[in-house]
PDB file of N, CA and C in Angstrom:
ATOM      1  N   UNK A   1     130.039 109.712  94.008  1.00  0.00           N
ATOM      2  CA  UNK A   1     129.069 108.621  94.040  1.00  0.00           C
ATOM      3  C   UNK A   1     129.745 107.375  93.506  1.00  0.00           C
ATOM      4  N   UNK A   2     129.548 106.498  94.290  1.00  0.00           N
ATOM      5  CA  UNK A   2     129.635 105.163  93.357  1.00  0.00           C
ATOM      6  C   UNK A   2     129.018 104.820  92.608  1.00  0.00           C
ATOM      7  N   UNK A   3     130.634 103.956  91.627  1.00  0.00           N
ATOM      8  CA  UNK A   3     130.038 103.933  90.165  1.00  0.00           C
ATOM      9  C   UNK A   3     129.378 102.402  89.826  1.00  0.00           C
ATOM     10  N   UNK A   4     129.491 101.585  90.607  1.00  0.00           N
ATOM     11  CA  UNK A   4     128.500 100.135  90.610  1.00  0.00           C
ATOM     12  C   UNK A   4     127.636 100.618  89.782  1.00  0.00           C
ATOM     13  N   UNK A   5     126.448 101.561  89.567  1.00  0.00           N
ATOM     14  CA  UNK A   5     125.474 101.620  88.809  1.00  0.00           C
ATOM     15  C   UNK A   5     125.771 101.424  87.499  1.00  0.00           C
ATOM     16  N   UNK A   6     127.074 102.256  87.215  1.00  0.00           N
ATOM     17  CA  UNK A   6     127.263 102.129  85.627  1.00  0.00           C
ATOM     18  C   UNK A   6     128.193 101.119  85.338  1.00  0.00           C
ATOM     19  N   UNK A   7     129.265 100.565  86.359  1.00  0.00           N
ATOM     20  CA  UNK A   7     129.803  99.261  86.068  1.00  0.00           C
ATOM     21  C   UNK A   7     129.107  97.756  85.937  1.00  0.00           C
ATOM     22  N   UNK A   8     127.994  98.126  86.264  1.00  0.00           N
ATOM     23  CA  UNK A   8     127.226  96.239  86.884  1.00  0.00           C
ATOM     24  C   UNK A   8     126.278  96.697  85.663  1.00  0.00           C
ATOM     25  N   UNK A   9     126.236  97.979  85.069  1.00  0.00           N
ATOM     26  CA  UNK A   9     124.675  97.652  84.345  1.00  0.00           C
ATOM     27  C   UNK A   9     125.120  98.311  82.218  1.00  0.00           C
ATOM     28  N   UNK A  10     123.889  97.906  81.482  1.00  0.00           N
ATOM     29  CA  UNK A  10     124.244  98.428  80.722  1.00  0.00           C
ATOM     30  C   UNK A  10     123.915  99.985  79.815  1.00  0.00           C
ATOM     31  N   UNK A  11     124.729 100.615  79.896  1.00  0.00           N
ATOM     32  CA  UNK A  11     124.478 101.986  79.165  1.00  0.00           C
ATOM     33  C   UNK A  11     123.853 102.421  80.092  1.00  0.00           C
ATOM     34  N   UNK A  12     124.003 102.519  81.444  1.00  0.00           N
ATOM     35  CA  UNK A  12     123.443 103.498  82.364  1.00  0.00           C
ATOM     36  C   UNK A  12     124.630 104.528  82.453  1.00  0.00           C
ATOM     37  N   UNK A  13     123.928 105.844  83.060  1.00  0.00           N
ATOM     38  CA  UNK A  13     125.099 107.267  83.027  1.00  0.00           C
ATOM     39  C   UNK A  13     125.839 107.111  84.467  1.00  0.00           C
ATOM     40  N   UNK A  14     126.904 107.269  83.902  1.00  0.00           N
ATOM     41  CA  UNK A  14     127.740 107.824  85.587  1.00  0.00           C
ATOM     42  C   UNK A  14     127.217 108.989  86.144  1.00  0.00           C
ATOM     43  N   UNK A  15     126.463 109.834  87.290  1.00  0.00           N
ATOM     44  CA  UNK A  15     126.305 110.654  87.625  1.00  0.00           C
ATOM     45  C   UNK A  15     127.603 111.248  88.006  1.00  0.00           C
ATOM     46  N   UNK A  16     127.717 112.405  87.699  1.00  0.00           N
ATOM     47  CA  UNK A  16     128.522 113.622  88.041  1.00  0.00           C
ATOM     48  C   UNK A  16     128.035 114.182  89.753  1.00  0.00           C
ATOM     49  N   UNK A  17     129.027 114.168  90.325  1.00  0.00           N
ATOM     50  CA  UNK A  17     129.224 114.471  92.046  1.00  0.00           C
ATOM     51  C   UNK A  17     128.423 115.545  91.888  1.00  0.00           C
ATOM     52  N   UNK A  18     127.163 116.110  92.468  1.00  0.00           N
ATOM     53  CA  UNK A  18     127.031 117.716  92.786  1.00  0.00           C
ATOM     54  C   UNK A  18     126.475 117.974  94.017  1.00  0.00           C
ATOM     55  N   UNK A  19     126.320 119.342  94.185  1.00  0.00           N
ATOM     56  CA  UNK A  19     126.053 119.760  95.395  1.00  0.00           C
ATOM     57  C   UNK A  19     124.215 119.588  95.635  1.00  0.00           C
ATOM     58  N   UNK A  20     123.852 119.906  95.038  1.00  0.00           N
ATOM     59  CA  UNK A  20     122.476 119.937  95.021  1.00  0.00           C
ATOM     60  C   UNK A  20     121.912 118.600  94.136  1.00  0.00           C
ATOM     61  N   UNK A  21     120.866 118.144  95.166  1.00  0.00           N
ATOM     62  CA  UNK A  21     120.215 116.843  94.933  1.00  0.00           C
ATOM     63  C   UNK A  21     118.926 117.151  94.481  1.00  0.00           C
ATOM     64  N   UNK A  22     118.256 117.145  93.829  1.00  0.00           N
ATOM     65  CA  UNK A  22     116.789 117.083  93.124  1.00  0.00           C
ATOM     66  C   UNK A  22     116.098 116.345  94.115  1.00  0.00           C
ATOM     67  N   UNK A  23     114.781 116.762  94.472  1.00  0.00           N
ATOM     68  CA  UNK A  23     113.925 116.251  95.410  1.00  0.00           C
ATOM     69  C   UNK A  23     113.282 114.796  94.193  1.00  0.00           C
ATOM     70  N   UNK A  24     113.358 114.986  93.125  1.00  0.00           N
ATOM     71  CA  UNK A  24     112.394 114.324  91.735  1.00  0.00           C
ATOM     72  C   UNK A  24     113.458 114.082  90.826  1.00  0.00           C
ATOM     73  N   UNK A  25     113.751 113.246  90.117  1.00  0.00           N
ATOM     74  CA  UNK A  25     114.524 113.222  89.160  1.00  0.00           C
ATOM     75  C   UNK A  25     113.846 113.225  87.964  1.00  0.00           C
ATOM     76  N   UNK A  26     114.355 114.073  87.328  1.00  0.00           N
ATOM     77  CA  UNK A  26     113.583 114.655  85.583  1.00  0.00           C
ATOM     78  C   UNK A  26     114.463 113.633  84.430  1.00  0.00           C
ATOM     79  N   UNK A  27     115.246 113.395  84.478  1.00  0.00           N
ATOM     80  CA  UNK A  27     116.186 112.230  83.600  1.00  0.00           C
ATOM     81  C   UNK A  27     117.131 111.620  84.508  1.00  0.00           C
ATOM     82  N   UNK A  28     117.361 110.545  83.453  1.00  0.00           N
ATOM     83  CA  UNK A  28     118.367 109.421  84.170  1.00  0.00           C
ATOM     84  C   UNK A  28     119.055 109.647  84.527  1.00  0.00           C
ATOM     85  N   UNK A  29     120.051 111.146  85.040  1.00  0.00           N
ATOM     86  CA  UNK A  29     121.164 110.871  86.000  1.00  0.00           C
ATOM     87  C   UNK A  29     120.567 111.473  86.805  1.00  0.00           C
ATOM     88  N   UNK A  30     119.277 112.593  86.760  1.00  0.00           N
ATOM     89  CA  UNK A  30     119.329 113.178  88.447  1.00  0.00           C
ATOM     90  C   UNK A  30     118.255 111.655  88.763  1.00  0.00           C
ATOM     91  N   UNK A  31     117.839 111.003  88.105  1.00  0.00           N
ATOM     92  CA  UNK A  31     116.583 109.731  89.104  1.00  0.00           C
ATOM     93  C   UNK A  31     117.775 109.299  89.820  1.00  0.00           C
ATOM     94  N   UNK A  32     118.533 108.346  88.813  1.00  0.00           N
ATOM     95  CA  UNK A  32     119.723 107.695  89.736  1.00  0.00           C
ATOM     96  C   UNK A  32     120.283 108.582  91.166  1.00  0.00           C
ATOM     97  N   UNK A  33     121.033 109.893  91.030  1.00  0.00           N
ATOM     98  CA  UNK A  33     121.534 110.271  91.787  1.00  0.00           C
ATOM     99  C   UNK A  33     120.545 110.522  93.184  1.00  0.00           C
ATOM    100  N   UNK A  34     119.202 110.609  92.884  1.00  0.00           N
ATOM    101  CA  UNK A  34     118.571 110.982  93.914  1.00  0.00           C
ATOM    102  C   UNK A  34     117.823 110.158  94.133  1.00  0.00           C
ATOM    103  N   UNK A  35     117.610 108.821  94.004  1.00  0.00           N
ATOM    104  CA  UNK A  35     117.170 107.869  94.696  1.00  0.00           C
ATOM    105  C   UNK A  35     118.212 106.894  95.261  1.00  0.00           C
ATOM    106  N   UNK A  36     119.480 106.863  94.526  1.00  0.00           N
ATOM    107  CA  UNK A  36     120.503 106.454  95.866  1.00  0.00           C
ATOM    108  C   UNK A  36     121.171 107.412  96.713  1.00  0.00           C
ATOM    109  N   UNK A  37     121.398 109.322  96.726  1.00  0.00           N
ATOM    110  CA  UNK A  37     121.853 109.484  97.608  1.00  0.00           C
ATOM    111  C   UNK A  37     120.683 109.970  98.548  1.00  0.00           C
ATOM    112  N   UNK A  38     119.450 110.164  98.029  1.00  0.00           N
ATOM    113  CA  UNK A  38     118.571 110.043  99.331  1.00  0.00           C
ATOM    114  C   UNK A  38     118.378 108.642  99.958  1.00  0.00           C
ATOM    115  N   UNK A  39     117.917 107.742  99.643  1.00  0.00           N
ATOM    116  CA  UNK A  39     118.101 106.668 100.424  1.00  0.00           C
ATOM    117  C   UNK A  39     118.950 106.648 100.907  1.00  0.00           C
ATOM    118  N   UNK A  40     120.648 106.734 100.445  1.00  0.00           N
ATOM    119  CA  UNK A  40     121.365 106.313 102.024  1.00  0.00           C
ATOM    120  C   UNK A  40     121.008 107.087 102.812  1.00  0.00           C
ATOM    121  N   UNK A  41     120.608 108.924 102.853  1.00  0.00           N
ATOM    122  CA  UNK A  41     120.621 109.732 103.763  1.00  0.00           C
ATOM    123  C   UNK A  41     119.029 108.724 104.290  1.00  0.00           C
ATOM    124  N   UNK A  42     117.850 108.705 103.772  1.00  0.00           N
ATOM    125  CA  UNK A  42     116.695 107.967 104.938  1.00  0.00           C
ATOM    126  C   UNK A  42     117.131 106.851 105.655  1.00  0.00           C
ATOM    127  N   UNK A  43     118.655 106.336 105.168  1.00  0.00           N
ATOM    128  CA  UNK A  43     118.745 104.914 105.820  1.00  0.00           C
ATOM    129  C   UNK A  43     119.515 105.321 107.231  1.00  0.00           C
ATOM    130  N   UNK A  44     120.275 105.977 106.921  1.00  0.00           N
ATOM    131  CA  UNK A  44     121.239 106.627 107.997  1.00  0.00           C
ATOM    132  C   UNK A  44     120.163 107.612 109.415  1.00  0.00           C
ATOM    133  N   UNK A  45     119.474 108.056 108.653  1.00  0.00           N
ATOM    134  CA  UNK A  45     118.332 108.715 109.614  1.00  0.00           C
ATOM    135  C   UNK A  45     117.592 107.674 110.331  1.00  0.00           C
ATOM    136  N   UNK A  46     117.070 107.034 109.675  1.00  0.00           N
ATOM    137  CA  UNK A  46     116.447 105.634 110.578  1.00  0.00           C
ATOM    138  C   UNK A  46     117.373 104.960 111.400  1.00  0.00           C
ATOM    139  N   UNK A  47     118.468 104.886 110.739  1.00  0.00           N
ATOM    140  CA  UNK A  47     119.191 103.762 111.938  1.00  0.00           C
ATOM    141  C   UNK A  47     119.713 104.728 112.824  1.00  0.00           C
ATOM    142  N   UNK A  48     119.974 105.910 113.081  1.00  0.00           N
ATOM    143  CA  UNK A  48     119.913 106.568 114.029  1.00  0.00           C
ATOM    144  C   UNK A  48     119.050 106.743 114.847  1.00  0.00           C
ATOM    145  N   UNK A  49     117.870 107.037 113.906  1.00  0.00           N
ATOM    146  CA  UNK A  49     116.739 107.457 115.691  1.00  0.00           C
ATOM    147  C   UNK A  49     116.546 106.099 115.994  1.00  0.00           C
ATOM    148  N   UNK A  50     116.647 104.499 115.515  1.00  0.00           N
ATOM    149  CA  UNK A  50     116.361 103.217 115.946  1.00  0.00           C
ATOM    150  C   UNK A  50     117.062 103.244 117.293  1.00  0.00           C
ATOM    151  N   UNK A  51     118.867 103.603 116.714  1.00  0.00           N
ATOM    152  CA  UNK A  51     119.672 103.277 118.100  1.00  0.00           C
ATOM    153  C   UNK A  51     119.761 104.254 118.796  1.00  0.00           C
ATOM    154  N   UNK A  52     119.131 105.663 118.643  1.00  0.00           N
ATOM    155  CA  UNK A  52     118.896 106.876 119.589  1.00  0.00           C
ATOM    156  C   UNK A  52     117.778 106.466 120.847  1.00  0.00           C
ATOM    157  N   UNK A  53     117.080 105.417 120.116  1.00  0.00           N
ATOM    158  CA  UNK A  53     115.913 105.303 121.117  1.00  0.00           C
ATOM    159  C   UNK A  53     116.200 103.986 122.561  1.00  0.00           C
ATOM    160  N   UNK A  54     117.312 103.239 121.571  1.00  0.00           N
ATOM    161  CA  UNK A  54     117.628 102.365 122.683  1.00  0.00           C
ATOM    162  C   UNK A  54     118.816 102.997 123.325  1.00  0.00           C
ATOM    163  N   UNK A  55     119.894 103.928 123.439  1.00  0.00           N
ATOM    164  CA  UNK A  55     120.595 104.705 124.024  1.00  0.00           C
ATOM    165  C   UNK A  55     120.513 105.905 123.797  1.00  0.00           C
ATOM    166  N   UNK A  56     120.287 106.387 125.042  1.00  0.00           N
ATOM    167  CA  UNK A  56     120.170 108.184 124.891  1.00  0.00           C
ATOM    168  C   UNK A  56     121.281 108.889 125.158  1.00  0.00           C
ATOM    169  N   UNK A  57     122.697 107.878 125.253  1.00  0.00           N
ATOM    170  CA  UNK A  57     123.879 108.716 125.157  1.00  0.00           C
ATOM    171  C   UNK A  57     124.790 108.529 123.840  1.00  0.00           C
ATOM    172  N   UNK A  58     123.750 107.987 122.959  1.00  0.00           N
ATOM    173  CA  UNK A  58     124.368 107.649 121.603  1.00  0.00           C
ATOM    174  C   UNK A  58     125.090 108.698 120.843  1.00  0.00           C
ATOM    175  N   UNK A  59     125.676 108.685 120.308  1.00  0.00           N
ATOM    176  CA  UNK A  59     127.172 109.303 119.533  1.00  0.00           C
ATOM    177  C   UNK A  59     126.728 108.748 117.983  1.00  0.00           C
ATOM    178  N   UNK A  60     127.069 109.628 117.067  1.00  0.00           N
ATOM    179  CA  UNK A  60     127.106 109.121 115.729  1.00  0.00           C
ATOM    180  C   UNK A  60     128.699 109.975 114.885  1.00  0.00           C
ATOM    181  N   UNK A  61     129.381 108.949 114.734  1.00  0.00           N
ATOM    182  CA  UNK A  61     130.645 109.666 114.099  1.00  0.00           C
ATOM    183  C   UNK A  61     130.387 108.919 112.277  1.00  0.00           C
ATOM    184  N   UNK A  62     130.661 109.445 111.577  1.00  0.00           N
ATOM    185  CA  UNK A  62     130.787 109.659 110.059  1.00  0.00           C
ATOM    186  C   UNK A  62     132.287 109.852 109.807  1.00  0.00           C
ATOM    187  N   UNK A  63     132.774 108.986 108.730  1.00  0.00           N
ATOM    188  CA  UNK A  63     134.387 108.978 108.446  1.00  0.00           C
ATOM    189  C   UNK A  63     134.288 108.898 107.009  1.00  0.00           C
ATOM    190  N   UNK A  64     135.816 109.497 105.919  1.00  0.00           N
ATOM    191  CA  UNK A  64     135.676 109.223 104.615  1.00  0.00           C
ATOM    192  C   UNK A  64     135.330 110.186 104.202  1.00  0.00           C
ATOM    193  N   UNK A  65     135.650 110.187 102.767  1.00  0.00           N
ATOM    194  CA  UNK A  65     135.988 111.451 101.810  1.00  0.00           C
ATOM    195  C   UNK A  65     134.102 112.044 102.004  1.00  0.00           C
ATOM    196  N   UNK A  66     133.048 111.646 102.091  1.00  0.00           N
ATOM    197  CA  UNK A  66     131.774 111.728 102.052  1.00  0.00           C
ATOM    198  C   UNK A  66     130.695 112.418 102.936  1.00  0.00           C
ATOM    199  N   UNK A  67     131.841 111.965 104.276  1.00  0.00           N
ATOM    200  CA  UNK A  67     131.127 112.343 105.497  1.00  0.00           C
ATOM    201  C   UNK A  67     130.483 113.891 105.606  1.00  0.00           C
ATOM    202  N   UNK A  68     131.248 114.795 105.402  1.00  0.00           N
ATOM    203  CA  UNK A  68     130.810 115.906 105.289  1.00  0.00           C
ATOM    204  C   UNK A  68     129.801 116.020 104.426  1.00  0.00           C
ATOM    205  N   UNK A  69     129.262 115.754 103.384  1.00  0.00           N
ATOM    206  CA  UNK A  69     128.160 115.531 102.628  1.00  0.00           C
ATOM    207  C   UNK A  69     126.635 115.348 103.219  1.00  0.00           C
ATOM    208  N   UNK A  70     127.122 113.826 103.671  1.00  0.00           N
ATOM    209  CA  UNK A  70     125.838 113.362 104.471  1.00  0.00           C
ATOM    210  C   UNK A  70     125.730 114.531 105.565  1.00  0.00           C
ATOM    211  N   UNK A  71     126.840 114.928 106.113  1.00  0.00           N
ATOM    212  CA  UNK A  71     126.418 115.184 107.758  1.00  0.00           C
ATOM    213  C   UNK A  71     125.162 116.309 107.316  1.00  0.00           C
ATOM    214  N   UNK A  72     125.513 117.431 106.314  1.00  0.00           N
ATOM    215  CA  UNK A  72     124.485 118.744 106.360  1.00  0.00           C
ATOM    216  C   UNK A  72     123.352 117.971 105.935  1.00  0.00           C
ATOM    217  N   UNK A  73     122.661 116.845 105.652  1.00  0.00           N
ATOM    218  CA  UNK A  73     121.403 116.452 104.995  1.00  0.00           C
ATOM    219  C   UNK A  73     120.587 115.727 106.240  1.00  0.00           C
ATOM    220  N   UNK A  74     121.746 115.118 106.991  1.00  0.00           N
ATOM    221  CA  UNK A  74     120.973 114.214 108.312  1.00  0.00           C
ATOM    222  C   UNK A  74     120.092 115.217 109.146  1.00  0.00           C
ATOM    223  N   UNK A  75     119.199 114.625 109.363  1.00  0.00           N
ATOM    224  CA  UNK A  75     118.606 115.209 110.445  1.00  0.00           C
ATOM    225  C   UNK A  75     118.884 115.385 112.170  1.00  0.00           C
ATOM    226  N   UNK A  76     119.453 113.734 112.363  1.00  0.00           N
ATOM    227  CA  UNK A  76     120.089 114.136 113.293  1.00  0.00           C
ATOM    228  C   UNK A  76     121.518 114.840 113.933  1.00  0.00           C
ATOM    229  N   UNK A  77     122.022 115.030 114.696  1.00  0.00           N
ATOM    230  CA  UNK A  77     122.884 115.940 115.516  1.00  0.00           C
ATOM    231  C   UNK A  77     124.297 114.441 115.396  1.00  0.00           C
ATOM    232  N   UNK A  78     125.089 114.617 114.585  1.00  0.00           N
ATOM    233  CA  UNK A  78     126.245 113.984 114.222  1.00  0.00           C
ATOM    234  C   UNK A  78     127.991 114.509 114.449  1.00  0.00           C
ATOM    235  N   UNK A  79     128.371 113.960 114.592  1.00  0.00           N
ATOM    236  CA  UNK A  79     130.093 114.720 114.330  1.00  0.00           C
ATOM    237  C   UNK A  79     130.803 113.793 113.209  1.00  0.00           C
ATOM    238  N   UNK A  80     131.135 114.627 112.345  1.00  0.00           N
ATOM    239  CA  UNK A  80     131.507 114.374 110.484  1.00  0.00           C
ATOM    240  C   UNK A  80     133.222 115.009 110.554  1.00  0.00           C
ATOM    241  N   UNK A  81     133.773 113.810 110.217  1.00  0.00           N
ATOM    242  CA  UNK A  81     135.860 114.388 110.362  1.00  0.00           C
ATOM    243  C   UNK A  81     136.269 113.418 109.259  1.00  0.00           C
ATOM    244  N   UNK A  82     136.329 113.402 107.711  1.00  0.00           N
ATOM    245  CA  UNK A  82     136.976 113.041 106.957  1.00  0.00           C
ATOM    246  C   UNK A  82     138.322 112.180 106.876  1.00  0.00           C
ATOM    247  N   UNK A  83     139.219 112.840 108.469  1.00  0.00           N
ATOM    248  CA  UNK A  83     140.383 112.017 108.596  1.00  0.00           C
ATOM    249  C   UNK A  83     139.854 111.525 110.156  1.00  0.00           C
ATOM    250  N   UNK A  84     139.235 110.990 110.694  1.00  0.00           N
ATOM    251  CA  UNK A  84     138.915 111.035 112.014  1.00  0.00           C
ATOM    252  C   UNK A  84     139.843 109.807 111.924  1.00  0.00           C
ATOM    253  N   UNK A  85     140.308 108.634 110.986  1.00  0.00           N
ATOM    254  CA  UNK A  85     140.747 107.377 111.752  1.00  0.00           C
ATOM    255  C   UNK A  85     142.213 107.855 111.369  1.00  0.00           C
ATOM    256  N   UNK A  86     142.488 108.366 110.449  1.00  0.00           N
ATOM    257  CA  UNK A  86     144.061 109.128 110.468  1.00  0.00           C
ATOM    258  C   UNK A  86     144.066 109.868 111.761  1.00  0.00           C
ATOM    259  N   UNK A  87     143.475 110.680 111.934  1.00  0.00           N
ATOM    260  CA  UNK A  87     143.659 111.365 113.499  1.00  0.00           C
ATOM    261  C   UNK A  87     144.076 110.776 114.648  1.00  0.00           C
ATOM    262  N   UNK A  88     142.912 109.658 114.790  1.00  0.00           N
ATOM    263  CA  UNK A  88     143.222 108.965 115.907  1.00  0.00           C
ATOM    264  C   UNK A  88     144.771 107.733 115.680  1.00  0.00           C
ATOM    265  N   UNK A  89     144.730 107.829 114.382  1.00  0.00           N
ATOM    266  CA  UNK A  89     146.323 106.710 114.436  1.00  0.00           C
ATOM    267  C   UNK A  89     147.687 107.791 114.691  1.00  0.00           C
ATOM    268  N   UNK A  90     147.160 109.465 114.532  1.00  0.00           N
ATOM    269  CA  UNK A  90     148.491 109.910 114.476  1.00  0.00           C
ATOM    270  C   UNK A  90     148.237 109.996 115.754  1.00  0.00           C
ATOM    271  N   UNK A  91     147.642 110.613 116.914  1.00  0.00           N
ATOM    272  CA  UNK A  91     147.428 110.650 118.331  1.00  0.00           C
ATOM    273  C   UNK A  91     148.021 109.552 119.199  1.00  0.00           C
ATOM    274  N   UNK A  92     147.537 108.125 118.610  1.00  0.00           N
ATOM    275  CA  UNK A  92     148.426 107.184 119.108  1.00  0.00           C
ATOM    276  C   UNK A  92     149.990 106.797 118.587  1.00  0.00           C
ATOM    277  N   UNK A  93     150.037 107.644 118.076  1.00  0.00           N
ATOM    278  CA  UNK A  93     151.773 107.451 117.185  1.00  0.00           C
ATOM    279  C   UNK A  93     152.689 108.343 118.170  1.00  0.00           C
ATOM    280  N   UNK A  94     151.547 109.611 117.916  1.00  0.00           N
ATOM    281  CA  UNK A  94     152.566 110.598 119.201  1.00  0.00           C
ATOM    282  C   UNK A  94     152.437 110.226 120.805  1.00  0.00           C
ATOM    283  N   UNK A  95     151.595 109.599 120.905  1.00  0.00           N
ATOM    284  CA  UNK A  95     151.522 108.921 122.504  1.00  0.00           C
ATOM    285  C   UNK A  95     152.506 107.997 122.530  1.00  0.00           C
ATOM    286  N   UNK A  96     153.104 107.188 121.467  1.00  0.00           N
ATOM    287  CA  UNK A  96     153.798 105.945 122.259  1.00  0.00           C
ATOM    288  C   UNK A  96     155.381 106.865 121.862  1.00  0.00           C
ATOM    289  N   UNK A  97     155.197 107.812 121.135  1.00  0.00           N
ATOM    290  CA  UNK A  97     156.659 108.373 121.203  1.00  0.00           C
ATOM    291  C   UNK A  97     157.118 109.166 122.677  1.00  0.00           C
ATOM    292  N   UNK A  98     155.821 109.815 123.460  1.00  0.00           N
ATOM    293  CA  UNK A  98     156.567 110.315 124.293  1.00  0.00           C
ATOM    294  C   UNK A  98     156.044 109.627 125.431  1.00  0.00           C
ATOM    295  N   UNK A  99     155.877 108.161 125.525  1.00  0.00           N
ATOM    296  CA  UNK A  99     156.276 107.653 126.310  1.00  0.00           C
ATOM    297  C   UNK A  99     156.986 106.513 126.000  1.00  0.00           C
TER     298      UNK A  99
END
């Protein structure tokens, strides 16, 4: 998680990364942790079905140490690759070598 919360503010807790998110937060690190990592996941869900509805051949790719995270919480149908833009730079590295 980013740490903006506890850098910009005072004596707030750094939340500790975990696997499981609290639907409710009972103290100040699960509120924090679960009202910003659910919101990004409702934000990411909305702006998907927004642009699902204006293209129905829409694609959603997720990149970054994180992606895998979000992908199991989204609701919608995503493809999640941690190195996807390393991938695609080594693909074009080995394309211009063998030609």
């Amino acid at each position: 998680m980013n740490n903006e919360l506890n850098n910009f503010t005072c004596q707030l807790l750094l939340p500790e990364e975990k696997k499981a998110i609290p639907a409710i937060g009972t103290n100040a690190e699960r509120a924090i942790r679960t009202s910003v990592l659910n919101s990004i996941v409702y934000e990411m869900d909305g702006c998907i079905k927004v642009c699902g509805k204006k293209s129905l051949s829409l694609l959603v790719f997720l990149t970054s140490g994180h992606s895998n995270y979000f992908e199991r919480r989204l609701k919608n149908s995503i493809f999640a690759d941690i190195n996807l833009v390393l991938t695609g730079l080594n693909r074009i590295f080995e394309y211009n070598v063998e030609n």
